[in-house]
C-alpha atoms as a PDB file:
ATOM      1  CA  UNK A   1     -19.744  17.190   1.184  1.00  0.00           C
ATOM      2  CA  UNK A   2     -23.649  17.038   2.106  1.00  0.00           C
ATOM      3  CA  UNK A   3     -25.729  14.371   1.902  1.00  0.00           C
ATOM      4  CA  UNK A   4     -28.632  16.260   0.155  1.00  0.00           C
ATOM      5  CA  UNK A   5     -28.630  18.695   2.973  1.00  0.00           C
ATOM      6  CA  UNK A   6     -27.179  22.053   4.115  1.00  0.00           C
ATOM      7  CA  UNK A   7     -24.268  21.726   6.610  1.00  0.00           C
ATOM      8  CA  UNK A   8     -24.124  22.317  10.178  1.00  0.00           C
ATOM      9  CA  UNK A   9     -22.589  25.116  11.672  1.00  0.00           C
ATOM     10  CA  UNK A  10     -19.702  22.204  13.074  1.00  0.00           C
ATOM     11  CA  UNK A  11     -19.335  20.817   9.823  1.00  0.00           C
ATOM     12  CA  UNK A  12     -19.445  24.123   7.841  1.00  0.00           C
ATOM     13  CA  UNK A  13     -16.801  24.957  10.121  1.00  0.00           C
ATOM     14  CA  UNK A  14     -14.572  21.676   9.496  1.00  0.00           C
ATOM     15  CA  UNK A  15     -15.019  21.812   5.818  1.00  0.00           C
ATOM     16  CA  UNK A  16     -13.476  25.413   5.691  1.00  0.00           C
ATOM     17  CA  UNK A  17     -10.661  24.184   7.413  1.00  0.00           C
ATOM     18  CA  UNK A  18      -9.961  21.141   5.644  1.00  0.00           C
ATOM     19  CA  UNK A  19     -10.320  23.707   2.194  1.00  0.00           C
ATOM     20  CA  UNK A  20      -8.079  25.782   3.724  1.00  0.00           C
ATOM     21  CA  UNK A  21      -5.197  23.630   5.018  1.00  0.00           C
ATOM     22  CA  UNK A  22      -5.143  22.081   1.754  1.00  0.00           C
ATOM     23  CA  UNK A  23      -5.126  25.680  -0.199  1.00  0.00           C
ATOM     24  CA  UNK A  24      -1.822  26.087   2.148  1.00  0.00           C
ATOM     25  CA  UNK A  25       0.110  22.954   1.209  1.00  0.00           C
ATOM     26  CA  UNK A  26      -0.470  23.356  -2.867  1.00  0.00           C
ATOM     27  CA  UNK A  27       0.358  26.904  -2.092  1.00  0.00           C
ATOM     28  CA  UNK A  28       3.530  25.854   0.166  1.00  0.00           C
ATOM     29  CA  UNK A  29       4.459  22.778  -2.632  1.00  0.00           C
ATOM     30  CA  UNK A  30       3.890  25.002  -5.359  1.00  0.00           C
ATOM     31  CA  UNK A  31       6.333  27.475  -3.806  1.00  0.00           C
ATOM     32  CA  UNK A  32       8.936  24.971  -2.545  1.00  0.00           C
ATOM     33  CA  UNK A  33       8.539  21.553  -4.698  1.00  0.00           C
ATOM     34  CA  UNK A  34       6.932  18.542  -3.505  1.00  0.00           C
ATOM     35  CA  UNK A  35       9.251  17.601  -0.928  1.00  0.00           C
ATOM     36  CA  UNK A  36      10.331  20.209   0.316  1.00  0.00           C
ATOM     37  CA  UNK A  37       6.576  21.580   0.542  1.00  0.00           C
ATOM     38  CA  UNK A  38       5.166  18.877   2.257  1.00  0.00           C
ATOM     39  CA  UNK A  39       7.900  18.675   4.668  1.00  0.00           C
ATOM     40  CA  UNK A  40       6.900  22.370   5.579  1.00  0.00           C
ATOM     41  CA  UNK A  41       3.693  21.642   5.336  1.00  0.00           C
ATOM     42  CA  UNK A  42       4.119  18.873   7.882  1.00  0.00           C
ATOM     43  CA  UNK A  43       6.369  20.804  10.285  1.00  0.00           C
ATOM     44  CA  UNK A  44       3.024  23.715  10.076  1.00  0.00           C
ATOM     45  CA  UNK A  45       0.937  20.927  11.576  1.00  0.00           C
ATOM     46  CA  UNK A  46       3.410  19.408  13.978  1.00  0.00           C
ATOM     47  CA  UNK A  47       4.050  22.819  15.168  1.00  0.00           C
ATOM     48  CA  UNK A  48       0.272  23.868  15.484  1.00  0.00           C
ATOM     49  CA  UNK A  49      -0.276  20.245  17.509  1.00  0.00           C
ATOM     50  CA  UNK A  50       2.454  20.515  19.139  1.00  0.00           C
ATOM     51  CA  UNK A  51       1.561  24.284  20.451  1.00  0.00           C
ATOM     52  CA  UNK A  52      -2.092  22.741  21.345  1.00  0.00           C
ATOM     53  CA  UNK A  53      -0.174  19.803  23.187  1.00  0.00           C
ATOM     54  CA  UNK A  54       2.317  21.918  25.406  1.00  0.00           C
ATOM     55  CA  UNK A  55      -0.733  24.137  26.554  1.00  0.00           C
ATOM     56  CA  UNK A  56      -2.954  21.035  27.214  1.00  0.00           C
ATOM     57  CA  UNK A  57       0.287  19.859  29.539  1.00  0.00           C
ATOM     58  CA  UNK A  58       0.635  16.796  26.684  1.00  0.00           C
ATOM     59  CA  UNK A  59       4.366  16.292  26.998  1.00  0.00           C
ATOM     60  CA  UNK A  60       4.231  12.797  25.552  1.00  0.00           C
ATOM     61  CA  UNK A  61       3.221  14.256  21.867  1.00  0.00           C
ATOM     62  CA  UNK A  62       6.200  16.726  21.806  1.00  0.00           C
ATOM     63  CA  UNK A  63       8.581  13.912  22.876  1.00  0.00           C
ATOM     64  CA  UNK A  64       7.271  11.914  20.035  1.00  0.00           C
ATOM     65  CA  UNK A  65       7.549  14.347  17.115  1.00  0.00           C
ATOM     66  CA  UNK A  66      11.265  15.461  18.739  1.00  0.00           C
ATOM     67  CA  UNK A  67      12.012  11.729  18.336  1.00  0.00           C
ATOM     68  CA  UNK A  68      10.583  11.788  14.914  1.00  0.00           C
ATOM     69  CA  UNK A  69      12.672  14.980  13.777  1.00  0.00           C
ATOM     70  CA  UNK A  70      15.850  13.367  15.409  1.00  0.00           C
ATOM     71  CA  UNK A  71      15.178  10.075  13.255  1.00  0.00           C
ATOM     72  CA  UNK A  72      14.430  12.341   9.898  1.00  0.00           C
ATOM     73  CA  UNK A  73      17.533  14.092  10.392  1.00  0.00           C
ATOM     74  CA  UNK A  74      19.896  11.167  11.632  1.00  0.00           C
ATOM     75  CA  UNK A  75      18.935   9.683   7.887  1.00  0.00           C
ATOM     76  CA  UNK A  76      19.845  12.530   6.149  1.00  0.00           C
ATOM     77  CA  UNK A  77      22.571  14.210   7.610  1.00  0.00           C
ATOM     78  CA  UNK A  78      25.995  12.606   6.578  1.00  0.00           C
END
């Protein structure tokens, strides 16, 4: 948290964030299990970076996490 002093607007900012996006995954666990949560939770972030990549014009991200999905379900499909 602080270190005996009152956060910045920036890190004020990036502490609600982190609280939130961790409110979200017990929320998405809790609903789902633990692995099935956190994959969903994961595929939230991948989607939100990937979203932030395609705009920026960042094509070598969204190649990487397709390669990544095609891995995750070549291991557990038949």
């Amino acid at each position: 948290m602080s270190a005996g002093r009152p956060l910045t607007r920036a890190e004020r900012k990036d502490f609600n964030r982190a609280e939130h996006e961790r409110k979200i995954k017990k929320e998405l666990i809790a609903q789902h299990g633990e692995d099935l949560g956190t994959f969903y939770y994961w595929l939230r972030i991948v989607n939100i970076r990937g979203t932030q990549a395609y705009r920026s014009g960042n094509k070598d991200f969204i190649r990487e996490v397709a390669l990544a999905l095609n891995n995750v379900y070549s291991r557990h499909s038949g």
